[in-house]
PDB file of N, CA and C in Angstrom:
ATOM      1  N   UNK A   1      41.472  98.775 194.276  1.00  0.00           N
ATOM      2  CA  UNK A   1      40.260  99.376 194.767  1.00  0.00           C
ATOM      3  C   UNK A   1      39.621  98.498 195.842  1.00  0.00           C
ATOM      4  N   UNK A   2      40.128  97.223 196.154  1.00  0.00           N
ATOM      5  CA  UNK A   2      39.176  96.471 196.862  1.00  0.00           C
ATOM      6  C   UNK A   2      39.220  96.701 198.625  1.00  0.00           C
ATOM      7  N   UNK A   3      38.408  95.980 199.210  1.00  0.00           N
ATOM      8  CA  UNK A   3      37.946  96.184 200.127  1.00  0.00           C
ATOM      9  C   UNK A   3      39.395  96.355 201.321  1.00  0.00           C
ATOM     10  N   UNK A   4      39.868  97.455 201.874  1.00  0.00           N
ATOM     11  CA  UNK A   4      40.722  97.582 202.646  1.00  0.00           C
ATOM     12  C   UNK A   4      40.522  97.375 204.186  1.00  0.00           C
ATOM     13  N   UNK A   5      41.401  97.015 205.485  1.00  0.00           N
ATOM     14  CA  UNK A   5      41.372  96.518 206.796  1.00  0.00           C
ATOM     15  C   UNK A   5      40.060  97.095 207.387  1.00  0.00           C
ATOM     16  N   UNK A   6      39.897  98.672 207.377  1.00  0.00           N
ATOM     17  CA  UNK A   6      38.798  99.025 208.474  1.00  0.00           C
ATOM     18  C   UNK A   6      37.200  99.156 207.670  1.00  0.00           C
ATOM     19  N   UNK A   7      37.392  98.357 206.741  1.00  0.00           N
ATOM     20  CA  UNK A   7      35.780  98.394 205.979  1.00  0.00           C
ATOM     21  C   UNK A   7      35.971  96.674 206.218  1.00  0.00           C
ATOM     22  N   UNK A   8      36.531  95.654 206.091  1.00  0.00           N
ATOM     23  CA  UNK A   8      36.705  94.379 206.722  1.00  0.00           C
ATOM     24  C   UNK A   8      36.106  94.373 208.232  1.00  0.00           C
ATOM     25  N   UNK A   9      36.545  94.956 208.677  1.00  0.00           N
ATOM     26  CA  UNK A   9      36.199  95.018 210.454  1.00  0.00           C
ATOM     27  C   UNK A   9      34.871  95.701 210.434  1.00  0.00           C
ATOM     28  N   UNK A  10      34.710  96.480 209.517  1.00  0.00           N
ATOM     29  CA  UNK A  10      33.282  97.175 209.986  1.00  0.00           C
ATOM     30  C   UNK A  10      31.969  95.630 209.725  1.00  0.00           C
ATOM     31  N   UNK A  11      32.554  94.989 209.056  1.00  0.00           N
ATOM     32  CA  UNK A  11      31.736  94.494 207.655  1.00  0.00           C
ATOM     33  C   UNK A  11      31.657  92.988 209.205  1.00  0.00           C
ATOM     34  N   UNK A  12      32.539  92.527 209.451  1.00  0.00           N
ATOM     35  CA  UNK A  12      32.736  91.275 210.254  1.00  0.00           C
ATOM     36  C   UNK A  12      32.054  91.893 211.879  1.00  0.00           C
ATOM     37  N   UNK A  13      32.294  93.514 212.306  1.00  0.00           N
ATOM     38  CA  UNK A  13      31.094  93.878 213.348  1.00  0.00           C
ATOM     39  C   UNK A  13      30.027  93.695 213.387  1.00  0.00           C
ATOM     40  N   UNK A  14      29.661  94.007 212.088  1.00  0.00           N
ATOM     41  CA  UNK A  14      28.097  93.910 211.780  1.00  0.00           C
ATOM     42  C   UNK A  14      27.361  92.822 211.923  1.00  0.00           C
ATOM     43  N   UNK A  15      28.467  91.457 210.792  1.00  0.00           N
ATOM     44  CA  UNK A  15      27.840  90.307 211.378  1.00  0.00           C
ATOM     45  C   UNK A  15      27.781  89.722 212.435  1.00  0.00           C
ATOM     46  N   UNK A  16      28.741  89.975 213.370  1.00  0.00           N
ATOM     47  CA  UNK A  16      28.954  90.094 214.967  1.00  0.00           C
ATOM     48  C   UNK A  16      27.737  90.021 215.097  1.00  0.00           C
ATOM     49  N   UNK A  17      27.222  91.478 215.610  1.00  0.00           N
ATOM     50  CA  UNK A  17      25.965  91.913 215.999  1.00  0.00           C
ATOM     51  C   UNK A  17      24.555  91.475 215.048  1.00  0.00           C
ATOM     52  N   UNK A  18      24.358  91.059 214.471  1.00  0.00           N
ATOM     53  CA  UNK A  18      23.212  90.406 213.531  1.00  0.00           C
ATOM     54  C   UNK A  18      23.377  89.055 213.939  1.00  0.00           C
ATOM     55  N   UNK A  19      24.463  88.113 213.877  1.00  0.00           N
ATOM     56  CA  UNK A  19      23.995  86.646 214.286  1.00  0.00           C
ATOM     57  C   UNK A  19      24.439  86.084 215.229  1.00  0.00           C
ATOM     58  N   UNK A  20      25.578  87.005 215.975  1.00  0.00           N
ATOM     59  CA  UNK A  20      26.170  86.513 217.466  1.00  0.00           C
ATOM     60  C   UNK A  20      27.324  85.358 217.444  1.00  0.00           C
ATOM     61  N   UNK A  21      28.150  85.531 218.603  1.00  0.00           N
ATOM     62  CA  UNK A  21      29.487  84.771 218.092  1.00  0.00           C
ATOM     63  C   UNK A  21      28.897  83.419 218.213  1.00  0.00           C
ATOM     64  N   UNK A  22      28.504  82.553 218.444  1.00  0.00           N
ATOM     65  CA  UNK A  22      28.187  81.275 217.958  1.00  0.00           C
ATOM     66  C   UNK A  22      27.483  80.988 217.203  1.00  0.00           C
ATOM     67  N   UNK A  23      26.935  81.549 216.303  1.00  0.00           N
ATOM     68  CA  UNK A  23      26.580  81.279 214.871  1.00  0.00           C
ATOM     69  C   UNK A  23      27.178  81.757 213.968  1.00  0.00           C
ATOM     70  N   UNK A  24      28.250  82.812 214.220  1.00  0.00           N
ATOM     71  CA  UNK A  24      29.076  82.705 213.140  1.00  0.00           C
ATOM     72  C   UNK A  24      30.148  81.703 212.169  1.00  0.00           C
ATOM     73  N   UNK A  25      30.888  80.672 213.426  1.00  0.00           N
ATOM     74  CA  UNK A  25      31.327  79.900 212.683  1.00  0.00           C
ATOM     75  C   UNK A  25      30.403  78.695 211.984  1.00  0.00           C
ATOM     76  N   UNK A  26      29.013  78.529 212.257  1.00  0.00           N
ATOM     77  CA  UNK A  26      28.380  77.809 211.431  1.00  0.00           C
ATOM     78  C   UNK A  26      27.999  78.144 210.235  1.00  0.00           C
ATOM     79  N   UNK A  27      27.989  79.841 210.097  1.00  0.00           N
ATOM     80  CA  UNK A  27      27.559  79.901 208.864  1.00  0.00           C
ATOM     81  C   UNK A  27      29.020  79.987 207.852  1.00  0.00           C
ATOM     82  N   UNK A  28      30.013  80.543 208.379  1.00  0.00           N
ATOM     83  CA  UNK A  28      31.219  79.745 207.611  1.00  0.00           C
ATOM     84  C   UNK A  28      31.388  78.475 207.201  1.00  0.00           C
ATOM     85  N   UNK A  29      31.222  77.596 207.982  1.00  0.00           N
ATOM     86  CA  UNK A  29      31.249  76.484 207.476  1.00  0.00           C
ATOM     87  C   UNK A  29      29.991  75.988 206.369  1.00  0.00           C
ATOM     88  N   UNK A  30      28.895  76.210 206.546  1.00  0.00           N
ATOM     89  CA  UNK A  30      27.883  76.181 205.759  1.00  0.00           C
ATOM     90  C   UNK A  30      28.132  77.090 204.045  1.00  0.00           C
ATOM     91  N   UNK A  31      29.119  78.721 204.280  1.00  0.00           N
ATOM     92  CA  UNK A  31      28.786  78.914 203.308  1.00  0.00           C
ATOM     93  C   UNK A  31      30.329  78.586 202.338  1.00  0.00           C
ATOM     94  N   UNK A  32      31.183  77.966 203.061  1.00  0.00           N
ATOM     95  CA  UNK A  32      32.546  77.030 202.446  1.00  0.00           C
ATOM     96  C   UNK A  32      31.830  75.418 201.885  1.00  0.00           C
ATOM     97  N   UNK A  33      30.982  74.794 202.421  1.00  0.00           N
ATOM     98  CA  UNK A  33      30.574  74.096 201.974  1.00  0.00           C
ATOM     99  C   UNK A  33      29.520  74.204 200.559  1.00  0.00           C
ATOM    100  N   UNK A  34      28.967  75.017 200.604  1.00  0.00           N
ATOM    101  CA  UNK A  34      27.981  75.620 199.198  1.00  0.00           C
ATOM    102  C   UNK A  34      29.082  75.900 198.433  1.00  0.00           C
ATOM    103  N   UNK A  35      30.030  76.619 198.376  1.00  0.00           N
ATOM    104  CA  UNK A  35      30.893  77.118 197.465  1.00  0.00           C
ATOM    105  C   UNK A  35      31.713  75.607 197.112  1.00  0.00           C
ATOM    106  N   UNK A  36      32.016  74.748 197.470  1.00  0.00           N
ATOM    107  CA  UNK A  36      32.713  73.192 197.106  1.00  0.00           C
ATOM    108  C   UNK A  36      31.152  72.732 196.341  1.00  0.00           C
ATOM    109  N   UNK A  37      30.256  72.838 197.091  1.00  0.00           N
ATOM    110  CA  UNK A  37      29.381  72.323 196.108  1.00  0.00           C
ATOM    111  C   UNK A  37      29.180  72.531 194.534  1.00  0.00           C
ATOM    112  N   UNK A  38      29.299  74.022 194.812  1.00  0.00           N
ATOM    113  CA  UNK A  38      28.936  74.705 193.672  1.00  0.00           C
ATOM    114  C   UNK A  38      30.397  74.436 192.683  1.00  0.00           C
ATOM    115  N   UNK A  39      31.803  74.477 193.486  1.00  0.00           N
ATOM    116  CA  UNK A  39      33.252  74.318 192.310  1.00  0.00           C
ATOM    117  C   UNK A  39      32.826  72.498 191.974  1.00  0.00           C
ATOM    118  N   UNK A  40      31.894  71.834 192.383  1.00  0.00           N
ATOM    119  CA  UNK A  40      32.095  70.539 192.440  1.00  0.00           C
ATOM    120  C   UNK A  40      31.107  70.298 190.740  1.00  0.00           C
ATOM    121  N   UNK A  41      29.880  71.323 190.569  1.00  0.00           N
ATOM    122  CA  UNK A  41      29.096  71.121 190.140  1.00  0.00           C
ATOM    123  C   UNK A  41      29.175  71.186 188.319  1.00  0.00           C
ATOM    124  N   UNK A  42      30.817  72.356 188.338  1.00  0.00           N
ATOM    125  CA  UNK A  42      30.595  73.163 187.427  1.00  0.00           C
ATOM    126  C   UNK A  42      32.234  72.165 187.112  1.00  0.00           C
ATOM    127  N   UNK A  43      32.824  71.098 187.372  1.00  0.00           N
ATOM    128  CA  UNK A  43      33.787  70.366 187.423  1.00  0.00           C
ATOM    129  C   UNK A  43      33.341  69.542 186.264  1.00  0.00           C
ATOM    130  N   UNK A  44      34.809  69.350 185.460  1.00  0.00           N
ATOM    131  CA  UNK A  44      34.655  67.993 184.271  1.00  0.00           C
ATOM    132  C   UNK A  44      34.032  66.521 184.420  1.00  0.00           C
ATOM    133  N   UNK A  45      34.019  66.112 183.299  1.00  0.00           N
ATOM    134  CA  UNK A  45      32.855  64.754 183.263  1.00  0.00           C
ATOM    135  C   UNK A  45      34.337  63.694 184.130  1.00  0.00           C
ATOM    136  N   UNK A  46      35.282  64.276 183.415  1.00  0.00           N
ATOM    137  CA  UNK A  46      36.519  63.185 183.890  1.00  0.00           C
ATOM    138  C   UNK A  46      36.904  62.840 185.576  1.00  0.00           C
ATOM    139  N   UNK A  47      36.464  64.594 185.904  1.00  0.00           N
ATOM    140  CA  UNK A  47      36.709  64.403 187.715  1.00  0.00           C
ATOM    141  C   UNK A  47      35.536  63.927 187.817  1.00  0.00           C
ATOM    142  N   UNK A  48      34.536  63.599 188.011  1.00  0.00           N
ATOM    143  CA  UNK A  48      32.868  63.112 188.308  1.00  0.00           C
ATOM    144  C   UNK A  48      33.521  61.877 188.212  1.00  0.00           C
ATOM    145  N   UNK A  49      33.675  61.330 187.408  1.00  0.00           N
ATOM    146  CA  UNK A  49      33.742  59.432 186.704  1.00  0.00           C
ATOM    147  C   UNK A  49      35.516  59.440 187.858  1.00  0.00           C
ATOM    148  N   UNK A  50      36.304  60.028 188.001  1.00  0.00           N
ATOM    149  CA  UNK A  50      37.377  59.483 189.050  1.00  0.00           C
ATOM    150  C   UNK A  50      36.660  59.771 190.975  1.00  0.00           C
ATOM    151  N   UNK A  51      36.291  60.601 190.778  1.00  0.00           N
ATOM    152  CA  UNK A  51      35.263  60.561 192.093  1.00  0.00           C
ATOM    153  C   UNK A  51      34.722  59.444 192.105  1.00  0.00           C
ATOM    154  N   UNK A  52      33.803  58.868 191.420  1.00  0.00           N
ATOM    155  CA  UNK A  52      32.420  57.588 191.423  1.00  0.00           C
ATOM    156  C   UNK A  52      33.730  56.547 191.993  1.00  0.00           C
ATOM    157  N   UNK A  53      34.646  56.589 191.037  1.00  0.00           N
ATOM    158  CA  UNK A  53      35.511  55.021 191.046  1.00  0.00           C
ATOM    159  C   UNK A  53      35.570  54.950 192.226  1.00  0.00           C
ATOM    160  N   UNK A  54      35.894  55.905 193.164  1.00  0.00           N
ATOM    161  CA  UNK A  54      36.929  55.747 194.447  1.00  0.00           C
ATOM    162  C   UNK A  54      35.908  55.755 195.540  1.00  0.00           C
ATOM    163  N   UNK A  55      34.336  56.394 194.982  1.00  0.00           N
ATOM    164  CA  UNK A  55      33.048  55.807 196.470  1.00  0.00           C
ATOM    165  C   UNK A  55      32.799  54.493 196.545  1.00  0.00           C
ATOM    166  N   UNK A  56      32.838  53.576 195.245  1.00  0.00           N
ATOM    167  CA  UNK A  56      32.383  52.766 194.934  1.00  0.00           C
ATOM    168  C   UNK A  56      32.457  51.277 195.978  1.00  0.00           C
ATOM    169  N   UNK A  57      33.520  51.445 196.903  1.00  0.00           N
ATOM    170  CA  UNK A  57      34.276  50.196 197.840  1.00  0.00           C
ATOM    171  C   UNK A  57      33.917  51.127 199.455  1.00  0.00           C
ATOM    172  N   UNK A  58      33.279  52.087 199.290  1.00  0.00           N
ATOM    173  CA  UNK A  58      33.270  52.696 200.767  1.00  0.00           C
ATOM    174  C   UNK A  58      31.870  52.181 201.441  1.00  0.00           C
ATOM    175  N   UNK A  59      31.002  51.522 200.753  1.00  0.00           N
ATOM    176  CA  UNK A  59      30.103  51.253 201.634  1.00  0.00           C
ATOM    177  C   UNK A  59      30.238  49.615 202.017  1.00  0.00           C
ATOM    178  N   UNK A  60      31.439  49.088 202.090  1.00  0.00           N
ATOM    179  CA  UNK A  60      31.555  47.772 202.829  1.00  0.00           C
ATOM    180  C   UNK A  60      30.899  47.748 203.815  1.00  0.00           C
ATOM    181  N   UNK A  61      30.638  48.717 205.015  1.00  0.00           N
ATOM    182  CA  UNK A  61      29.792  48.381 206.226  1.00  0.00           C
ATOM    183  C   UNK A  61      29.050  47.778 205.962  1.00  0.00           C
ATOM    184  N   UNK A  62      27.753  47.936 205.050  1.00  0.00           N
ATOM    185  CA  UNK A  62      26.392  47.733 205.247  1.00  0.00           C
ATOM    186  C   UNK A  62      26.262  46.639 205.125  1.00  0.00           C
ATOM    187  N   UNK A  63      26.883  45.585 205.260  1.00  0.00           N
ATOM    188  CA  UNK A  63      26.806  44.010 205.211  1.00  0.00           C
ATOM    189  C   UNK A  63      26.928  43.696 206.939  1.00  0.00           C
ATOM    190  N   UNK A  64      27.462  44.610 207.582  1.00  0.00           N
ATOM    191  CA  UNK A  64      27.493  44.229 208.541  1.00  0.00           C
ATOM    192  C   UNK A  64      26.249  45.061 209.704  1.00  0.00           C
ATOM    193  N   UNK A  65      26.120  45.801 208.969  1.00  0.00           N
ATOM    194  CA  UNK A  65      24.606  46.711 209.557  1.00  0.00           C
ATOM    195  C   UNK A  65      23.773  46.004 209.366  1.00  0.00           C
ATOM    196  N   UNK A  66      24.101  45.219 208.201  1.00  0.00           N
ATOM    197  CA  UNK A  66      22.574  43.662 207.934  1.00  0.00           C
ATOM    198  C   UNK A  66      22.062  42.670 208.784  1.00  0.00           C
ATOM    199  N   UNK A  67      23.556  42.184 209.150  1.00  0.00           N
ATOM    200  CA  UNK A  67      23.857  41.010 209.765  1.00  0.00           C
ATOM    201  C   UNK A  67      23.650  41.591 211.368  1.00  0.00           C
ATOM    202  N   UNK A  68      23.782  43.073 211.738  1.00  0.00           N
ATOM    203  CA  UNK A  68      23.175  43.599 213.337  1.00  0.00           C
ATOM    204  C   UNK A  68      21.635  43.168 213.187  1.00  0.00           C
ATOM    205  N   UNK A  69      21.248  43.801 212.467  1.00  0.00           N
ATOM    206  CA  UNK A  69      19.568  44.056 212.110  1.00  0.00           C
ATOM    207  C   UNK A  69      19.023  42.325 212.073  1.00  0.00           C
ATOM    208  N   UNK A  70      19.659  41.611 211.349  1.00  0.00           N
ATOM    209  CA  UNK A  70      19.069  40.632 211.319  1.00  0.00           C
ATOM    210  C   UNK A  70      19.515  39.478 212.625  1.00  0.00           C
ATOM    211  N   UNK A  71      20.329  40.206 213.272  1.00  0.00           N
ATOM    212  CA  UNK A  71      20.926  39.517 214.805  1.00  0.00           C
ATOM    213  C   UNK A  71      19.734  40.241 215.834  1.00  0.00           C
ATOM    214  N   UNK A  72      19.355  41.383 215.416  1.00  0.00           N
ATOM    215  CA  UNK A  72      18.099  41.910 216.739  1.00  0.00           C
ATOM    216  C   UNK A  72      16.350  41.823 216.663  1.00  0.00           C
ATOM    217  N   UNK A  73      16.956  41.254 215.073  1.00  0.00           N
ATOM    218  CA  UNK A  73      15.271  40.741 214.405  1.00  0.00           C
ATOM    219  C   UNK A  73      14.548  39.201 215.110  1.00  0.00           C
ATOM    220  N   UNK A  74      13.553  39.355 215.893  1.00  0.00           N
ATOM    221  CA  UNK A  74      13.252  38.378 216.453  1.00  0.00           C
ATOM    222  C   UNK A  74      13.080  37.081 215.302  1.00  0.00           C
ATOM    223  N   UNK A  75      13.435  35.850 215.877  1.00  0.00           N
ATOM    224  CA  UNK A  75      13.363  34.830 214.891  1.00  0.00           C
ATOM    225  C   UNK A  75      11.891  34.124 214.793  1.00  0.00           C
ATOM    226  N   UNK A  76      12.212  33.648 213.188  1.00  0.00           N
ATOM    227  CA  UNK A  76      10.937  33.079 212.529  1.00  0.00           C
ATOM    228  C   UNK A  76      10.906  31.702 212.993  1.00  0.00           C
ATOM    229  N   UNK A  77      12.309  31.069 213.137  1.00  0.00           N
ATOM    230  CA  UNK A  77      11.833  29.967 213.963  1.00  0.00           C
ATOM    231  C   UNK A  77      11.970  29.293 215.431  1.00  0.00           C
ATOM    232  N   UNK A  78      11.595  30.455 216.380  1.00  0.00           N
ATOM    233  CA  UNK A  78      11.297  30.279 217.209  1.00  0.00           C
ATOM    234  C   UNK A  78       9.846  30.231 217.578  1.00  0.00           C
TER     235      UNK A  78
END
């Protein structure tokens, strides 16, 4: 029963004409991203805790974002 080729095309005209071809691929991407959110949300305690392990070493930069900041920070003993 489901949705067949020329009710697809009617359906993808429409949004055509309602948000215009350059906002369409943003809202694809926006509404592929909600839907990962949402399979992310409703995901086991076990995938959550193997996710955490593997962010845990990705913010090495910020030692060196420190060491900018404190290279453009005027000095105290000057």
């Amino acid at each position: 029963m489901g949705l067949k080729l020329p009710e697809i095309l009617l359906i993808f005209a429409a949004l055509l004409l309602l948000f215009g071809g350059s906002r369409l691929p943003q809202l694809g991407s926006s509404l592929g991203s909600a839907l990962r959110n949402f399979k992310r949300g409703f995901s086991s305690d076990e995938e959550k805790d193997d996710a955490s392990d593997k962010k845990t070493g990705t913010l090495s930069a910020s030692t060196t974002v420190d060491k900018d900041v404190a290279a453009k920070s005027p000095s105290h003993n000057a």
